[in-house]
C-alpha atoms as a PDB file:
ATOM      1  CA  UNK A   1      -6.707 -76.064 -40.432  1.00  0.00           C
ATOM      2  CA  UNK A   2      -4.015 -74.064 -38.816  1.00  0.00           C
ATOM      3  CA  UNK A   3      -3.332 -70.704 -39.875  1.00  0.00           C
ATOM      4  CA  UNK A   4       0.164 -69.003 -39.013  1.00  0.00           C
ATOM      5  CA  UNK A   5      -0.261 -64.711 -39.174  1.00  0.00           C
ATOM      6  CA  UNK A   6       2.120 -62.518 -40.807  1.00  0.00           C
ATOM      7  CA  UNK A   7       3.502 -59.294 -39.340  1.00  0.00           C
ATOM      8  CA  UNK A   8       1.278 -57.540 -41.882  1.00  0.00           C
ATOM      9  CA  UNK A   9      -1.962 -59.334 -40.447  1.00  0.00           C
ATOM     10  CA  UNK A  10      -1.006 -58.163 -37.015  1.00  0.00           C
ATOM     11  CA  UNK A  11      -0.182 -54.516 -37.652  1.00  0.00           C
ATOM     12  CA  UNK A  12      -3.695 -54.570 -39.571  1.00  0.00           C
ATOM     13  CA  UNK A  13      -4.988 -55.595 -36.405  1.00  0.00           C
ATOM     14  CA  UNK A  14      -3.432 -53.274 -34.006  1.00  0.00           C
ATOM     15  CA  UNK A  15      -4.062 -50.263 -36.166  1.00  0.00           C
ATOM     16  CA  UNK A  16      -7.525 -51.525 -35.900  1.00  0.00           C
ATOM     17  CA  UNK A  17      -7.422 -52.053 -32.441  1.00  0.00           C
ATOM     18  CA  UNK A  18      -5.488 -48.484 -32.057  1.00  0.00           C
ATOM     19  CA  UNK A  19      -8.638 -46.790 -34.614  1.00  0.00           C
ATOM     20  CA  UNK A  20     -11.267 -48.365 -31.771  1.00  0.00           C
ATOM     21  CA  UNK A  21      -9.111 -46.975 -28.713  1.00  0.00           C
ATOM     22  CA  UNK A  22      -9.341 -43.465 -30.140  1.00  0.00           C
ATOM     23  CA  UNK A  23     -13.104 -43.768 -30.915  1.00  0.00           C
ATOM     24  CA  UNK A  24     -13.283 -44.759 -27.118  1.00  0.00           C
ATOM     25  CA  UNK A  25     -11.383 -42.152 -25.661  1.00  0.00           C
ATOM     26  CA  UNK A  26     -13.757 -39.869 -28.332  1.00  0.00           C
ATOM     27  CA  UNK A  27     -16.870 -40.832 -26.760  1.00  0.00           C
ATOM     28  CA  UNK A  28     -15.747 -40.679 -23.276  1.00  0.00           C
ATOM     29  CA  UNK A  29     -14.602 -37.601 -23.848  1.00  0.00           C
ATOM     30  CA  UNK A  30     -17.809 -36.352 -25.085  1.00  0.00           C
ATOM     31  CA  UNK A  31     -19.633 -37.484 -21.639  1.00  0.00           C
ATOM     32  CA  UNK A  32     -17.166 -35.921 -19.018  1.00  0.00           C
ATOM     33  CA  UNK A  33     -17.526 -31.768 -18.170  1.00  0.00           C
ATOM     34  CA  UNK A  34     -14.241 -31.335 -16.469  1.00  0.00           C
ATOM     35  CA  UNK A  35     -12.042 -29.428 -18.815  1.00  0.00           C
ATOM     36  CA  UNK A  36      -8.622 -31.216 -17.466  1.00  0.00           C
ATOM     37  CA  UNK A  37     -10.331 -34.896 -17.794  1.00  0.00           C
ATOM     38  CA  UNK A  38     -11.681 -34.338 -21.205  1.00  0.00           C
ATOM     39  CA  UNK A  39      -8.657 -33.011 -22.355  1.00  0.00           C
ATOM     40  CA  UNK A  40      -6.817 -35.850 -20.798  1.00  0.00           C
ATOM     41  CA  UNK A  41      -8.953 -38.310 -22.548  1.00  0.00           C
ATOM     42  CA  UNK A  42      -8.877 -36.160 -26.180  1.00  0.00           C
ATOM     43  CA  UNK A  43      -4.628 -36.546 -25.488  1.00  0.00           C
ATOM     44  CA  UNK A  44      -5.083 -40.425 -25.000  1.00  0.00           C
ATOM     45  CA  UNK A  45      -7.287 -40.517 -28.233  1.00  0.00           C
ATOM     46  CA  UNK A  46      -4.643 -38.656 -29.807  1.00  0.00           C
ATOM     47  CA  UNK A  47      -2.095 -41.364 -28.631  1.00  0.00           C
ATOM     48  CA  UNK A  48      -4.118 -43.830 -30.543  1.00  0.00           C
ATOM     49  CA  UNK A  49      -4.253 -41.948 -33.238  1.00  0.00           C
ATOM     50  CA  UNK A  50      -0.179 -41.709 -33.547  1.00  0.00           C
ATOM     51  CA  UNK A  51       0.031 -45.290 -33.057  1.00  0.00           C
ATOM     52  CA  UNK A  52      -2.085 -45.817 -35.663  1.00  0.00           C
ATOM     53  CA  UNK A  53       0.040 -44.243 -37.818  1.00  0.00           C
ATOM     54  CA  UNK A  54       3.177 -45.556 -35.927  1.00  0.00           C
ATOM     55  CA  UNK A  55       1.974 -49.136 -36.838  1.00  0.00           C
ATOM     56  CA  UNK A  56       1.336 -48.806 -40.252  1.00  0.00           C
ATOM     57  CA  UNK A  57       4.136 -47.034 -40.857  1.00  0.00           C
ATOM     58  CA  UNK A  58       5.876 -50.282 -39.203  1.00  0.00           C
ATOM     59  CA  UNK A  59       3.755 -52.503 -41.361  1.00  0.00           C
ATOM     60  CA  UNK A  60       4.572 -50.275 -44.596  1.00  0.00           C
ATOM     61  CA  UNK A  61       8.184 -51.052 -43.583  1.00  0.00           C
ATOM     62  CA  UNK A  62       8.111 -54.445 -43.609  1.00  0.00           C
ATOM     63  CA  UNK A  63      10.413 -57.188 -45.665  1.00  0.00           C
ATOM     64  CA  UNK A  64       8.304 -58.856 -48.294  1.00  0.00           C
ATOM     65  CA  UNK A  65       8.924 -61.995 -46.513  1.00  0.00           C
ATOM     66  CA  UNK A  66       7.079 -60.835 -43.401  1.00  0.00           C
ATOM     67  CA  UNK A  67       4.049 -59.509 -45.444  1.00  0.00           C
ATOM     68  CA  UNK A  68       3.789 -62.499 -47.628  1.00  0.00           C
ATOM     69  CA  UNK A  69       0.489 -64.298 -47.437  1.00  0.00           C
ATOM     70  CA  UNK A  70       0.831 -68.154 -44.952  1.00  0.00           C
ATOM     71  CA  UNK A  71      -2.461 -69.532 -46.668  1.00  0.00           C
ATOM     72  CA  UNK A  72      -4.245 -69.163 -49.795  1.00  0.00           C
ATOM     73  CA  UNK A  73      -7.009 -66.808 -49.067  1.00  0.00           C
ATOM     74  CA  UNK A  74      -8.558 -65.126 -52.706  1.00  0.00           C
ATOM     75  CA  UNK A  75     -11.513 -63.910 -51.196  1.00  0.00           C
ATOM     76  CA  UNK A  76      -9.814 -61.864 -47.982  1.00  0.00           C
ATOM     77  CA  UNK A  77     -11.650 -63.681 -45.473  1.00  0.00           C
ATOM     78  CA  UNK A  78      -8.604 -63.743 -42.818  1.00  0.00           C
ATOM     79  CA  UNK A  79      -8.315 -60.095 -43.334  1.00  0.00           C
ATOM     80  CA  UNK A  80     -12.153 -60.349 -42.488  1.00  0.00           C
ATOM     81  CA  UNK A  81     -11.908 -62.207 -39.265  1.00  0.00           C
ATOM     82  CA  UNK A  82      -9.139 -60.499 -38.102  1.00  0.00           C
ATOM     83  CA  UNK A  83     -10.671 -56.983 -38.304  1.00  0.00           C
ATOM     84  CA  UNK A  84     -13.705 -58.827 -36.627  1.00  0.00           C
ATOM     85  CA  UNK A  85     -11.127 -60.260 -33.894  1.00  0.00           C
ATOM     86  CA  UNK A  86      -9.920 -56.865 -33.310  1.00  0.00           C
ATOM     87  CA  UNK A  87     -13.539 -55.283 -33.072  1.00  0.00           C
ATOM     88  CA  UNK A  88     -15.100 -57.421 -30.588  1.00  0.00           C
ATOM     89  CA  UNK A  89     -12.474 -58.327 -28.558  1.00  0.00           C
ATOM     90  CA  UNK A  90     -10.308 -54.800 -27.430  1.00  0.00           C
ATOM     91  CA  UNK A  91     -12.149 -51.419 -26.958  1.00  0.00           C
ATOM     92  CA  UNK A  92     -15.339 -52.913 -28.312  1.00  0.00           C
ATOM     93  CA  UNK A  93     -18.351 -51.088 -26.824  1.00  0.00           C
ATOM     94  CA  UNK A  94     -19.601 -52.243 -23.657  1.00  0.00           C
ATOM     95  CA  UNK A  95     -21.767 -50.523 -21.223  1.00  0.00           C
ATOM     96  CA  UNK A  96     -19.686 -48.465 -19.263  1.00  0.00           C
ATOM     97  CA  UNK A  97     -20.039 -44.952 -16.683  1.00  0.00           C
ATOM     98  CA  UNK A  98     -18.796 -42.647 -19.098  1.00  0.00           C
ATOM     99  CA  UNK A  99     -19.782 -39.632 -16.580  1.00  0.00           C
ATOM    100  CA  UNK A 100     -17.159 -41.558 -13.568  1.00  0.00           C
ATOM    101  CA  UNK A 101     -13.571 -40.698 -14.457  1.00  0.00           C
ATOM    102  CA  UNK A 102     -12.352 -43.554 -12.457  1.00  0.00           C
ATOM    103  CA  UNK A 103     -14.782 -46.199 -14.173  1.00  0.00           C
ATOM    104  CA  UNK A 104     -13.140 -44.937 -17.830  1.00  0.00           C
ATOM    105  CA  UNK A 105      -9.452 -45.215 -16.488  1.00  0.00           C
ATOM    106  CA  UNK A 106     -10.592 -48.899 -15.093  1.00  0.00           C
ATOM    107  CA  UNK A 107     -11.987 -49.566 -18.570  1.00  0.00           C
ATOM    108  CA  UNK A 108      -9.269 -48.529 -20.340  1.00  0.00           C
ATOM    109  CA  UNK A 109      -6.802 -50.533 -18.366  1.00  0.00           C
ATOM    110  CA  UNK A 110      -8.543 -53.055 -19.170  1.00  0.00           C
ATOM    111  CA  UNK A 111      -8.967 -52.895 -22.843  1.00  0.00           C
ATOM    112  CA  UNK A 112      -5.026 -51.981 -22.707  1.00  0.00           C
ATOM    113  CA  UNK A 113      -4.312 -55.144 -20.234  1.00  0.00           C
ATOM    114  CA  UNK A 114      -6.641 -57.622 -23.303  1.00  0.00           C
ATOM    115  CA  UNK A 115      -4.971 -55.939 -26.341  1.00  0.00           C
ATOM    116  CA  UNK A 116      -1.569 -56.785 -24.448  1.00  0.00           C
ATOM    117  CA  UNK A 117      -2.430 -60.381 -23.586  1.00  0.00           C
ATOM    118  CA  UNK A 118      -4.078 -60.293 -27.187  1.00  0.00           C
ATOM    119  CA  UNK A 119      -0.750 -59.570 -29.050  1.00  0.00           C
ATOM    120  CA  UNK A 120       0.840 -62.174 -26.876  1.00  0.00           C
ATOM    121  CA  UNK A 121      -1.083 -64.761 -27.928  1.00  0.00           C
ATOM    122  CA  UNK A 122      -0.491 -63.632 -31.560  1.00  0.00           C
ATOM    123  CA  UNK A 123       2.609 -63.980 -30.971  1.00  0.00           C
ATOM    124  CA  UNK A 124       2.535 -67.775 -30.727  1.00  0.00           C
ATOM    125  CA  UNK A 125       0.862 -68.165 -34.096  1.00  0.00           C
ATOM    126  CA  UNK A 126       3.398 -65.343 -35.824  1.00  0.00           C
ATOM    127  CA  UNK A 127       5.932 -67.685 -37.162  1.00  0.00           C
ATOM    128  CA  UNK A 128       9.346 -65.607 -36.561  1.00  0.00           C
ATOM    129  CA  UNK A 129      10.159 -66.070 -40.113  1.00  0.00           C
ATOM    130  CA  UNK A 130       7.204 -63.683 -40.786  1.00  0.00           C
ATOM    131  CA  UNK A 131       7.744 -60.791 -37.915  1.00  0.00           C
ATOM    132  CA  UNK A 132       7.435 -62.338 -34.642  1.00  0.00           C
ATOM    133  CA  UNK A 133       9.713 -60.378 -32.976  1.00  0.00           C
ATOM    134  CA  UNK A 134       8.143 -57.173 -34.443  1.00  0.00           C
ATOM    135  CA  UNK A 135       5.030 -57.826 -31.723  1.00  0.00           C
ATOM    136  CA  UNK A 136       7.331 -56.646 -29.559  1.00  0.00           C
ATOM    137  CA  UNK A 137       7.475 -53.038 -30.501  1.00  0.00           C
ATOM    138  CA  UNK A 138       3.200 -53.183 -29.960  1.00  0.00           C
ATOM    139  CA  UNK A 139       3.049 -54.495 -26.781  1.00  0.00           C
ATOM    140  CA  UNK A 140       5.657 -51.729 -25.680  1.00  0.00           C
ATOM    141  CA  UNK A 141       3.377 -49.231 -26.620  1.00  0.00           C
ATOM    142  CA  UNK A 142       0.017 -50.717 -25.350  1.00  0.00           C
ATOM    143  CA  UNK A 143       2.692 -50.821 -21.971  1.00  0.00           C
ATOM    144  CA  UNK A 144       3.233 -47.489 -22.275  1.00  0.00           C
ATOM    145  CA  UNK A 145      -0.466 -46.465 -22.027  1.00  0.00           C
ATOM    146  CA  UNK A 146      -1.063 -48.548 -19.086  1.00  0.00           C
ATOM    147  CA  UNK A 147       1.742 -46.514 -16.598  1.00  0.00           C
ATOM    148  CA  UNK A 148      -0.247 -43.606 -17.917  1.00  0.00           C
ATOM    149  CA  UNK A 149      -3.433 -44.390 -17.403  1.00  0.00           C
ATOM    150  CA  UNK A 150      -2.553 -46.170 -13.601  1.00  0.00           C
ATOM    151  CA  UNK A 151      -0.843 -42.980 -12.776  1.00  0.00           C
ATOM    152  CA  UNK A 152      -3.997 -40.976 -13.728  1.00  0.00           C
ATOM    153  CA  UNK A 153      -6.789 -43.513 -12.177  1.00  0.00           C
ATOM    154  CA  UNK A 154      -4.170 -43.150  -9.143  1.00  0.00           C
ATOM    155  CA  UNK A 155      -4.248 -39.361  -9.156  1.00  0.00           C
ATOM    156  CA  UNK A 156      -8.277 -39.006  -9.418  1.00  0.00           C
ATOM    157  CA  UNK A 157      -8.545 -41.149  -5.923  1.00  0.00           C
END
């Protein structure tokens, strides 16, 4: 069965997505002793943070045509597996060198670089009667966060 996602379903996946970026930057934070790199890292938690609130803000915004539900669903299950999608698949927790300040800049341009190529590929199943477009305004800001961190992993060399 196919199953077309609404702009709701996707900003309830990049806030969760955005809520696991901040834990990351969190607990990489907590590993590194230079003041100006944990800071740094505390700032880019803080980023995550504001988009979190950015994107449900976005999502509160919504038409009701873009939040309405594209399957019948009484027991939440999508809502399940996309939360699950979200968890395992951008900033999950892998085995990194949290005490290297260029391995947590490669990490996180990573996990930026998947959530990116993540909300593309959403945006082939987000019908643009139901937000398409609005995937836009995410991958601008998971853009965003690459230039900063590339500029930083850049800097630290």
């Amino acid at each position: 069965m196919s199953y077309d996602f609404n702009a709701k379903d996707v900003f309830e996946m990049a806030e969760q997505i955005e809520r696991n970026g901040a834990a990351f930057y969190r607990n990489a934070a907590a590993d590194i002793t230079d003041p100006d790199a944990k800071n740094f890292l505390l700032d880019l938690a803080a980023m995550e943070d504001d988009h979190e609130k950015t994107f449900s803000a976005m999502r509160k915004k919504l038409p009701e045509a873009e939040k309405a539900p594209t399957a019948f669903d009484p027991e939440g299950e999508a809502v399940s597996y996309l939360k699950a999608l979200a968890d395992t698949r951008i900033f999950f927790k892998k085995e990194i060198d949290t005490t290297s300040m260029q391995a947590i800049l490669k990490a996180a341009i990573l996990a930026e670089k998947d959530s990116i190529v993540f909300y593309l590929g959403m945006k082939d199943l987000v019908p643009e009667s139901l937000g398409q477009s609005r995937l836009d305004d995410i991958i601008r800001e998971e853009m965003s966060h690459i230039k900063l961190l590339s500029h930083r992993l850049i800097a630290t060399k």
